[in-house]
Protein backbone atom coordinates (compact mmCIF):
# COMPACT_ATOMS: atom_id res chain seq x y z
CA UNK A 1 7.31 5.85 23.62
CA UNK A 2 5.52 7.88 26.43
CA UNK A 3 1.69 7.25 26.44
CA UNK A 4 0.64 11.15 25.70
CA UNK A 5 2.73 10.97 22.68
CA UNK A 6 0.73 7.67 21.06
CA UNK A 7 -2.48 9.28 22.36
CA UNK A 8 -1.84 12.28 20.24
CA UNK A 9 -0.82 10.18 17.11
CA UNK A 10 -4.16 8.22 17.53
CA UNK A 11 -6.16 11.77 18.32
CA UNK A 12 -4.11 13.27 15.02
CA UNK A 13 -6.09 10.29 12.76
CA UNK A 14 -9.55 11.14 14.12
CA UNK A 15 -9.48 14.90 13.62
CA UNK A 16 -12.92 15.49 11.62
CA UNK A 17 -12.55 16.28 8.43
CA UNK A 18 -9.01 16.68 8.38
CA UNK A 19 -7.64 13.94 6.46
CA UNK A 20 -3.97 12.33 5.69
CA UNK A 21 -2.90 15.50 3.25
CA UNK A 22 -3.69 17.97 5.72
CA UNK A 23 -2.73 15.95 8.80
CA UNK A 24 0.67 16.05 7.38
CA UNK A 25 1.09 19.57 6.75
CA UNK A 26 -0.29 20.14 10.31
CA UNK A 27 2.99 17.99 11.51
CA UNK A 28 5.07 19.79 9.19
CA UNK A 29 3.76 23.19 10.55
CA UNK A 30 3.77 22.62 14.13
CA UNK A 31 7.22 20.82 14.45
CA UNK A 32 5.54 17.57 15.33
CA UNK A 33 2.71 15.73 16.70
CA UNK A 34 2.54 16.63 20.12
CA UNK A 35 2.85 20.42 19.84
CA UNK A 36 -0.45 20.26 17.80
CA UNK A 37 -2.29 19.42 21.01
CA UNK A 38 0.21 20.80 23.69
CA UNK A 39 1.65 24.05 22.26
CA UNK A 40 -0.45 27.35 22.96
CA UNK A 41 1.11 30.06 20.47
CA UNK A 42 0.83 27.07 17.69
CA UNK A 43 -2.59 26.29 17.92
CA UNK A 44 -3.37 29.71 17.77
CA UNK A 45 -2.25 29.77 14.56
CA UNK A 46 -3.41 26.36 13.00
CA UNK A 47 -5.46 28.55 10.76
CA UNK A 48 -2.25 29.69 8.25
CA UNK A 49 -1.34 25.76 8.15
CA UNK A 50 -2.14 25.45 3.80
CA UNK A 51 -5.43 23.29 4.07
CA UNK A 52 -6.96 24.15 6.73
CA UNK A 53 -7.81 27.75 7.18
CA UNK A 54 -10.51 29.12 9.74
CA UNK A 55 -13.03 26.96 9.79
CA UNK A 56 -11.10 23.54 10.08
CA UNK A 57 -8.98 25.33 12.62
CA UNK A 58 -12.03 25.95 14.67
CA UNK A 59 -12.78 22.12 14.60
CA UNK A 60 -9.32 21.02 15.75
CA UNK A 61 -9.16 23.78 18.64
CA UNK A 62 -13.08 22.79 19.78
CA UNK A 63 -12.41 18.90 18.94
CA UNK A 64 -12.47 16.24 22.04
CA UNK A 65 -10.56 13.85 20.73
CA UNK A 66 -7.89 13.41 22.98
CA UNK A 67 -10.11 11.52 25.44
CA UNK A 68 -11.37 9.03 22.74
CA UNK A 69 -7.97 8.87 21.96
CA UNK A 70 -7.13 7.49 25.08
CA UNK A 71 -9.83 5.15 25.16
CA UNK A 72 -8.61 3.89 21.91
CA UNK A 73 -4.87 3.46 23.22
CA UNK A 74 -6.69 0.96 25.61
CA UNK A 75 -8.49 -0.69 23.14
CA UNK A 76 -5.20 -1.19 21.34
CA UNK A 77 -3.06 -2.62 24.10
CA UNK A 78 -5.67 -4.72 25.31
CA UNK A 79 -6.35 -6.51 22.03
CA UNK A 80 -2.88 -6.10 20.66
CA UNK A 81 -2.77 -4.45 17.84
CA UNK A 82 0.12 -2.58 16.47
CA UNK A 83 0.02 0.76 15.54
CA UNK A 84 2.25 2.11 12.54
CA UNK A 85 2.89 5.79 12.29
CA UNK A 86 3.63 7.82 8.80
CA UNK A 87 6.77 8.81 10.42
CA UNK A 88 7.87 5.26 11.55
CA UNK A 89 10.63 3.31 10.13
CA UNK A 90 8.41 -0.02 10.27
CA UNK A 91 5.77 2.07 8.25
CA UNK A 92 5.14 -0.04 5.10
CA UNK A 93 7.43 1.55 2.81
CA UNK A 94 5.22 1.17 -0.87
CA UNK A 95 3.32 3.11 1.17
CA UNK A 96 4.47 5.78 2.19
CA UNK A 97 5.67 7.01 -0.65
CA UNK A 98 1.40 7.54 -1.68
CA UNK A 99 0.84 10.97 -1.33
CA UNK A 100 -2.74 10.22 0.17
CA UNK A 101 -1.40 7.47 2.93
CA UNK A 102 -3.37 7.18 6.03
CA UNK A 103 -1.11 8.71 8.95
CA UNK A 104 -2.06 5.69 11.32
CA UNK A 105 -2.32 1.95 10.64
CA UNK A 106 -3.71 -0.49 12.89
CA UNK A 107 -2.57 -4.09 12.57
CA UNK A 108 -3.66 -7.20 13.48
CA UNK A 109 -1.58 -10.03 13.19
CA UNK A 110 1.91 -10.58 12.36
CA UNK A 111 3.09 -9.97 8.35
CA UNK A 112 5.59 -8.39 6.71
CA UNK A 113 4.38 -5.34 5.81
CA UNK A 114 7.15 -4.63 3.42
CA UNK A 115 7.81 -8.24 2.04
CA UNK A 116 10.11 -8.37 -1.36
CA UNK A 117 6.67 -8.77 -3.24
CA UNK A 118 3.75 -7.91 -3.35
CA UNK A 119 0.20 -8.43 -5.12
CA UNK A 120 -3.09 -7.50 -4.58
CA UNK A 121 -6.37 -9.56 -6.32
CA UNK A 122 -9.68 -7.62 -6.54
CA UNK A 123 -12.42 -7.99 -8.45
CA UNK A 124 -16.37 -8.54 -8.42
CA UNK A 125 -18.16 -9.75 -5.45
CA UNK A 126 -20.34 -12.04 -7.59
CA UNK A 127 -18.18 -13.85 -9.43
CA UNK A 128 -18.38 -16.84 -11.83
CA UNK A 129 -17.20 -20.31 -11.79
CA UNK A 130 -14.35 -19.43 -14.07
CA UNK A 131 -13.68 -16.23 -11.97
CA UNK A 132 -13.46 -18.04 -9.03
CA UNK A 133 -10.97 -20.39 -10.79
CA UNK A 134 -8.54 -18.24 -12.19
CA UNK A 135 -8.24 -16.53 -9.37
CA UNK A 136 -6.97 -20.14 -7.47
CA UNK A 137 -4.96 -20.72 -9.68
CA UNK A 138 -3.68 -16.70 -9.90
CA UNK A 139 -2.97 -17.52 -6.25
CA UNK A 140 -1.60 -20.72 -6.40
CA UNK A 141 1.23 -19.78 -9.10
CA UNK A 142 2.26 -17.03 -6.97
CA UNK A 143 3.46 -19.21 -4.03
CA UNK A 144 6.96 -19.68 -5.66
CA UNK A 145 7.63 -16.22 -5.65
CA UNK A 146 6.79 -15.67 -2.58
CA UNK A 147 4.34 -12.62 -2.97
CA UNK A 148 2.27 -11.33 0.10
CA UNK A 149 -1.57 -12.07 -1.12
CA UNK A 150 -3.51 -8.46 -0.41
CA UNK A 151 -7.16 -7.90 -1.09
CA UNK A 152 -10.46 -6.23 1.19
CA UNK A 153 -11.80 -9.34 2.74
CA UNK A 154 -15.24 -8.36 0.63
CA UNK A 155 -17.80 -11.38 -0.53
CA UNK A 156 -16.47 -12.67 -4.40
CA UNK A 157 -12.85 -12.73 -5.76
CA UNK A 158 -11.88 -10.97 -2.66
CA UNK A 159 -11.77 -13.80 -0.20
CA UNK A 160 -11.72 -16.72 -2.92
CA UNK A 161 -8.21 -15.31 -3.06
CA UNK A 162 -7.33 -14.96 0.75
CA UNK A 163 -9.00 -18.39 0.99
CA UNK A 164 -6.47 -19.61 -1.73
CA UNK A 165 -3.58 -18.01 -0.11
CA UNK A 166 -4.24 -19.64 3.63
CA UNK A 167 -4.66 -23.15 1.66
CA UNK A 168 -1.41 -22.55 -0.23
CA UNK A 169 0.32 -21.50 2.85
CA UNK A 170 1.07 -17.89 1.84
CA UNK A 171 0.57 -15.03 4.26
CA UNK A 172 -2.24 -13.00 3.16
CA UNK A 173 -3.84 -9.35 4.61
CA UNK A 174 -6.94 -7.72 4.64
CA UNK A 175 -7.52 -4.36 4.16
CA UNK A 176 -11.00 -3.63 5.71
CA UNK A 177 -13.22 -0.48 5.98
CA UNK A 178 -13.90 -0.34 9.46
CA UNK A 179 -12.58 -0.63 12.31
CA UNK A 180 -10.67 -3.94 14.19
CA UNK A 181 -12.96 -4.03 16.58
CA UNK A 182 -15.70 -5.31 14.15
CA UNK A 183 -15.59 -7.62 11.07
CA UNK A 184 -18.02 -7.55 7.82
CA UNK A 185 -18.98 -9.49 6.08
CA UNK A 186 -19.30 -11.36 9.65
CA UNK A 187 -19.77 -15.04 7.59
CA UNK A 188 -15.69 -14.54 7.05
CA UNK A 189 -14.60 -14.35 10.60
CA UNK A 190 -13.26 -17.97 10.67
CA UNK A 191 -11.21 -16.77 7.39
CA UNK A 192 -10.15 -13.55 9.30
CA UNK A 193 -9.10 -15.68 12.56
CA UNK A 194 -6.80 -17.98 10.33
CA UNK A 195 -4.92 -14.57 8.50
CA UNK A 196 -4.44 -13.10 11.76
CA UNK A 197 -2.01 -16.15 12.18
CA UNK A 198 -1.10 -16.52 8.70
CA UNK A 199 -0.74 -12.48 7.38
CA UNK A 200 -2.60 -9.87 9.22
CA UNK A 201 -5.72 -7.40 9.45
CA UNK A 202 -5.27 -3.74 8.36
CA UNK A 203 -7.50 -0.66 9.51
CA UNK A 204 -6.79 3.27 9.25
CA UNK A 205 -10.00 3.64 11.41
CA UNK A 206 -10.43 3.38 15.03
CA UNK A 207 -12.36 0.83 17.03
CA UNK A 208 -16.48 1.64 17.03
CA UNK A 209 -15.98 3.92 13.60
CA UNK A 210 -19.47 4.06 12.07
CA UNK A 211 -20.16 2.43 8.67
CA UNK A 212 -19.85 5.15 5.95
CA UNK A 213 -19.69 4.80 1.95
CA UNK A 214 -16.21 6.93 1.41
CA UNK A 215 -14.47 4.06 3.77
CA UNK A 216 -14.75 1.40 0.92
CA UNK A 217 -12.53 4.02 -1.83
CA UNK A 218 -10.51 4.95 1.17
CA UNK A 219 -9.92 1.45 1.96
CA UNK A 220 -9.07 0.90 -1.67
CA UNK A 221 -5.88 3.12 -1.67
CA UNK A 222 -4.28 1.14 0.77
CA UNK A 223 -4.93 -2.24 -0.75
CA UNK A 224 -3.18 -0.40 -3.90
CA UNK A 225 -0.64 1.33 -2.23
CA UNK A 226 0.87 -1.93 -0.47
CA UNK A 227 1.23 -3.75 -3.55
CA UNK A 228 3.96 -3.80 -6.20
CA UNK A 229 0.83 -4.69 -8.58
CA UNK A 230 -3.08 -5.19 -8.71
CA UNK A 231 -4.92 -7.76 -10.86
CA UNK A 232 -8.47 -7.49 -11.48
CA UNK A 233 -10.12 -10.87 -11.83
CA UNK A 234 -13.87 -9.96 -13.02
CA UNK A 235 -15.96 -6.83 -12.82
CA UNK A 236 -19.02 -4.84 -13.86
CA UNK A 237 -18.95 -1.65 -15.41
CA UNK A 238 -18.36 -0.17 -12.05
CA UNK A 239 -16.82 -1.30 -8.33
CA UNK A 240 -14.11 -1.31 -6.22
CA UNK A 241 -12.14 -3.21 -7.96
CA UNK A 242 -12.12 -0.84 -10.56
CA UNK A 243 -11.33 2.07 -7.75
CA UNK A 244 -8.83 -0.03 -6.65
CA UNK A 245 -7.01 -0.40 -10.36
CA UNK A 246 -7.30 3.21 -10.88
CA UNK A 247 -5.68 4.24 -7.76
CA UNK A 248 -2.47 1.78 -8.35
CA UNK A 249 -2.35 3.26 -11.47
CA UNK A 250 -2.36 6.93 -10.42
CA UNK A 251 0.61 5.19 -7.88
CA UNK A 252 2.67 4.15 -11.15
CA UNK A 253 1.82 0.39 -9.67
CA UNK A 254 1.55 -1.96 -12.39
CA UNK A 255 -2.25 -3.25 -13.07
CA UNK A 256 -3.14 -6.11 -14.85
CA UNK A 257 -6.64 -7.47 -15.54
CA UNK A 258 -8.00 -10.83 -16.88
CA UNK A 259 -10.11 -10.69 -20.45
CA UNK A 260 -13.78 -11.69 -20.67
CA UNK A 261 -15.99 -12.44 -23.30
CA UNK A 262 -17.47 -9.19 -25.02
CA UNK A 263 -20.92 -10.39 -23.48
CA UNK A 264 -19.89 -10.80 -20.46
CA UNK A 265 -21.19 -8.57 -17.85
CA UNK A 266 -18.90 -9.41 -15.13
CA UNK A 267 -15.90 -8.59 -17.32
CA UNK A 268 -17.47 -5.30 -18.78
CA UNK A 269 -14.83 -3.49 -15.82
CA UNK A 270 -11.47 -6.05 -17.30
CA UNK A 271 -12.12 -5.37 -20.73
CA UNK A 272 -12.40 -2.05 -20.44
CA UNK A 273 -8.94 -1.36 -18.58
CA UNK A 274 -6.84 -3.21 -20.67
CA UNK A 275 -8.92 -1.05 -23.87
CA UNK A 276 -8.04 1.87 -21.98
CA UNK A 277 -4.80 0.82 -21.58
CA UNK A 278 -4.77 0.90 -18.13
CA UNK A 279 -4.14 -2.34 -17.25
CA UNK A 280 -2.12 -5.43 -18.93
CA UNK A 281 -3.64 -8.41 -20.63
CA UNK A 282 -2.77 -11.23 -18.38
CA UNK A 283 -4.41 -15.19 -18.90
CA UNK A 284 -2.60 -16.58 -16.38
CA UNK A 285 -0.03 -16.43 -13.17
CA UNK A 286 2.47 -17.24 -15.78
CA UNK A 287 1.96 -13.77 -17.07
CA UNK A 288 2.12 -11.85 -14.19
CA UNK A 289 5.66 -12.83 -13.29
CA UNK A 290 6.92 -12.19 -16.74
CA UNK A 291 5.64 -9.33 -16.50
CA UNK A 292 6.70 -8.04 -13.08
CA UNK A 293 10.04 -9.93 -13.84
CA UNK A 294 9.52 -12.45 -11.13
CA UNK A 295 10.51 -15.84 -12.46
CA UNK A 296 12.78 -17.56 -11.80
CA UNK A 297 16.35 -16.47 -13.63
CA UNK A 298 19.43 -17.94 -13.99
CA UNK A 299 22.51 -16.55 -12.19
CA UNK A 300 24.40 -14.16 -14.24
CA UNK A 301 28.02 -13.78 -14.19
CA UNK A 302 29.72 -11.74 -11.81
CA UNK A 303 30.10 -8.19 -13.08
CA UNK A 304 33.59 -7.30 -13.84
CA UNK A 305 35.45 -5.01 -10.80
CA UNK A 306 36.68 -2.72 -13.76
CA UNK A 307 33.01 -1.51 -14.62
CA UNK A 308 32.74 -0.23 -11.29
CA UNK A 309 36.11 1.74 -10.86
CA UNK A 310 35.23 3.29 -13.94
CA UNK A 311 32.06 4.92 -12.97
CA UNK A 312 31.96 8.93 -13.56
CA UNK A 313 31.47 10.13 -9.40
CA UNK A 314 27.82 10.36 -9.91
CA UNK A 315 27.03 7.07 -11.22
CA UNK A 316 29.33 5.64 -8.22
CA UNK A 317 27.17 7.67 -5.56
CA UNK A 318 23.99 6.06 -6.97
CA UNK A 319 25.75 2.73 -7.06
CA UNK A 320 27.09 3.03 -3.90
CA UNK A 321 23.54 3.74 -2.28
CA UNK A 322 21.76 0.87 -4.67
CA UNK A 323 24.67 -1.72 -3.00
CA UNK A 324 24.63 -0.16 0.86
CA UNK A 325 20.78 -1.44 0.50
CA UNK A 326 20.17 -4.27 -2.08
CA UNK A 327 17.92 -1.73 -4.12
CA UNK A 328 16.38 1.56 -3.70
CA UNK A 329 13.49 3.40 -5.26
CA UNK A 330 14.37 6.82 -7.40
CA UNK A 331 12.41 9.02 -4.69
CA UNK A 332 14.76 7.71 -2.43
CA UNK A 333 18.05 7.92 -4.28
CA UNK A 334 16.93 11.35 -5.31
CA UNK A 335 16.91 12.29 -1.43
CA UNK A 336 19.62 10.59 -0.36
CA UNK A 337 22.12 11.65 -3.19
CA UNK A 338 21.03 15.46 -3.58
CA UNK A 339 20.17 14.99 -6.89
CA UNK A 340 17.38 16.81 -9.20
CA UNK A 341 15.12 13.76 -10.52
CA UNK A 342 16.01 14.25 -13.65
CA UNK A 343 19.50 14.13 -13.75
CA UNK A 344 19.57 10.75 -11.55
CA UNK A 345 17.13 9.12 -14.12
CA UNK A 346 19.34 9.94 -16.89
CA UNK A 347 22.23 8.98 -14.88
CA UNK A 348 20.17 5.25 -14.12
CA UNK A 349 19.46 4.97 -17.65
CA UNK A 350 22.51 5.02 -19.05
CA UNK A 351 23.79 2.73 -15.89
CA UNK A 352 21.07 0.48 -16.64
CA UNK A 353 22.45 0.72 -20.74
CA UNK A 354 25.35 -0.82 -19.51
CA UNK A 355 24.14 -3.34 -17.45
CA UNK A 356 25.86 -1.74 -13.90
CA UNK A 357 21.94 -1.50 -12.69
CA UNK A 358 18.61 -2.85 -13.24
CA UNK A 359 15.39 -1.66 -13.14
CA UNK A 360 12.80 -3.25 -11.24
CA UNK A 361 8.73 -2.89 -10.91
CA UNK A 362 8.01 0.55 -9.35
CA UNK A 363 10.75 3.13 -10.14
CA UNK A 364 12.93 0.70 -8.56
CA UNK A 365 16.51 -0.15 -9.14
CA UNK A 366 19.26 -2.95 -8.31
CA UNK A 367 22.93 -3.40 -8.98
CA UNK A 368 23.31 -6.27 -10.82
């Protein structure tokens, strides 16, 4: 890819006040990236884009970011980060199905951003002895499985469980509210070092961002949105953590949450959820693979040819696209098929009735 073109994806994520909604429709209204900054007769008319209007129109037209931009393409090469584009195949795929997803990621490190599992583990940043414990041994029984460890690198359950992870040998990534260039809490940059061999470091902001309070919620969203489920450890009445839970739940993620005594004012934020019933009841690792259908199973018999040659034509074209990939999400088979949500999840249900499909965490669904 020519250099102007990553300049102007990089200059696209620092537009002022823009953000990733009405990035997007700025993409969709100007035929692409690069005609946002290049084309005359379309930026004289950013201001009908839906979003933006006069004012925010102004901003991009007067804006200098393409030269920080470029500085920032620099910055990139020279420390090698990857970047990872909305409109990338190697985007993270949980992802970018989040209506809210940053349009740029940078990455440090090396993991599989779209591993078969996934889970993050928030919670408070002062935790208790027990806190701390569960969430080693949350950790710990998720090795077998195989899940990619996520969290925000943050003081308290937060990097007891990255800790946990790099002892366990799991990769592990960090979703931090600043830029790459910088690390806070600074006393966990030996910890950071070690996941940048072991998992990876995740930013949407750009080297020398300032320190601002929306970058923590923002930051949250992407910790939720690359995980097939959240657990909350401990927390207080309020937090990120909690952020964090509510966003994977407005994602239809699964959320699960560890009980605490009534008393308790670090589990105040647990007890609540699962009262709420936003979040699970879980006591142990144990719990969270039943209930994300992770444990170990025996093989099943092969299904029978004759079940699939007598599929109507559009169960076999939602079968067919399940098997060409292993599994495939509903938004996906929706787009891919041609067919109105509706009639595909009736379609899957009945499928799933008799055992030709399953359904897996996430609107997801596998022959079996």
């Amino acid at each position: 890819m020519e250099d102007s073109q990553l300049i102007h994806r990089i200059a696209l994520s620092m537009l002022k006040g823009i953000g990733p909604v009405n990035a997007r429709n700025l993409v969709a209204y100007c035929g692409g990236v690069d005609m946002l900054f290049t084309d005359k007769a379309v930026r004289r008319s950013l201001e009908k884009v839906p979003g933006i209007g006069k004012v925010l129109a102004g901003s991009i037209l007067g804006s200098s970011v393409i030269k920080a931009a470029e500085k920032e393409l620099e910055y990139v090469r020279k420390n090698k980060l990857r970047m990872l584009f909305y409109l990338d195949e190697e985007f993270p795929e949980r992802l970018r199905h989040c209506d809210d997803a940053p349009v740029l990621l940078f990455v440090k490190g090396n993991a599989d951003l779209d591993p078969p599992r996934s889970i993050s583990i928030v919670g408070t940043r002062m935790p208790t002895a027990q806190g701390k414990q569960l969430c080693e041994e949350l950790v710990e029984g998720m090795k077998e499985s195989g899940a990619l460890v996520i969290s925000g690198l943050a003081y308290g359950i937060d990097i007891v469980a990255h800790r946990a992870a790099l002892r366990h040998g799991m990769q592990t990534v960090g979703c931090v509210a600043h830029g790459l260039d910088r690390l806070y809490p600074g006393e966990h940059a030996s910890t950071a070092k070690e996941m940048c061999e072991q998992g990876a470091l995740i930013s949407e902001l750009t080297s020398g961002s300032t320190f601002a309070p929306g970058n923590f919620p923002a930051r949250n969203r992407v910790i939720a949105g690359l995980s097939d489920c959240t657990v909350v450890v401990e927390s207080g009445t309020k937090g990120g953590s909690l952020i964090t839970a509510d966003i994977a739940d407005s994602y239809d993620r699964e959320v699960m949450a560890f009980p605490g005594r009534p008393t308790d004012s670090r589990s105040i934020g647990c007890n609540r959820l699962i009262q709420q019933s936003k979040a699970h009841l879980v006591t142990c690792s144990a719990d969270v693979l039943k209930l994300m259908e992770w444990l170990p199973t025996a093989k099943k018999a092969p299904v029978q040819a004759a079940l699939f040659t007598d599929l109507l034509p559009d169960e076999k074209a939602l079968v067919d696209l399940i098997k060409e990939q292993g599994k495939m999400d509903i938004d996906t088979l929706c787009f891919r098929s041609r067919m109105q949500p509706h009639k595909a999840a009736g379609i899957l249900l009945n499928l799933e009735f008799n055992g030709v499909v399953r359904s897996l965490p996430g609107k997801v669904y596998a022959v079996n």
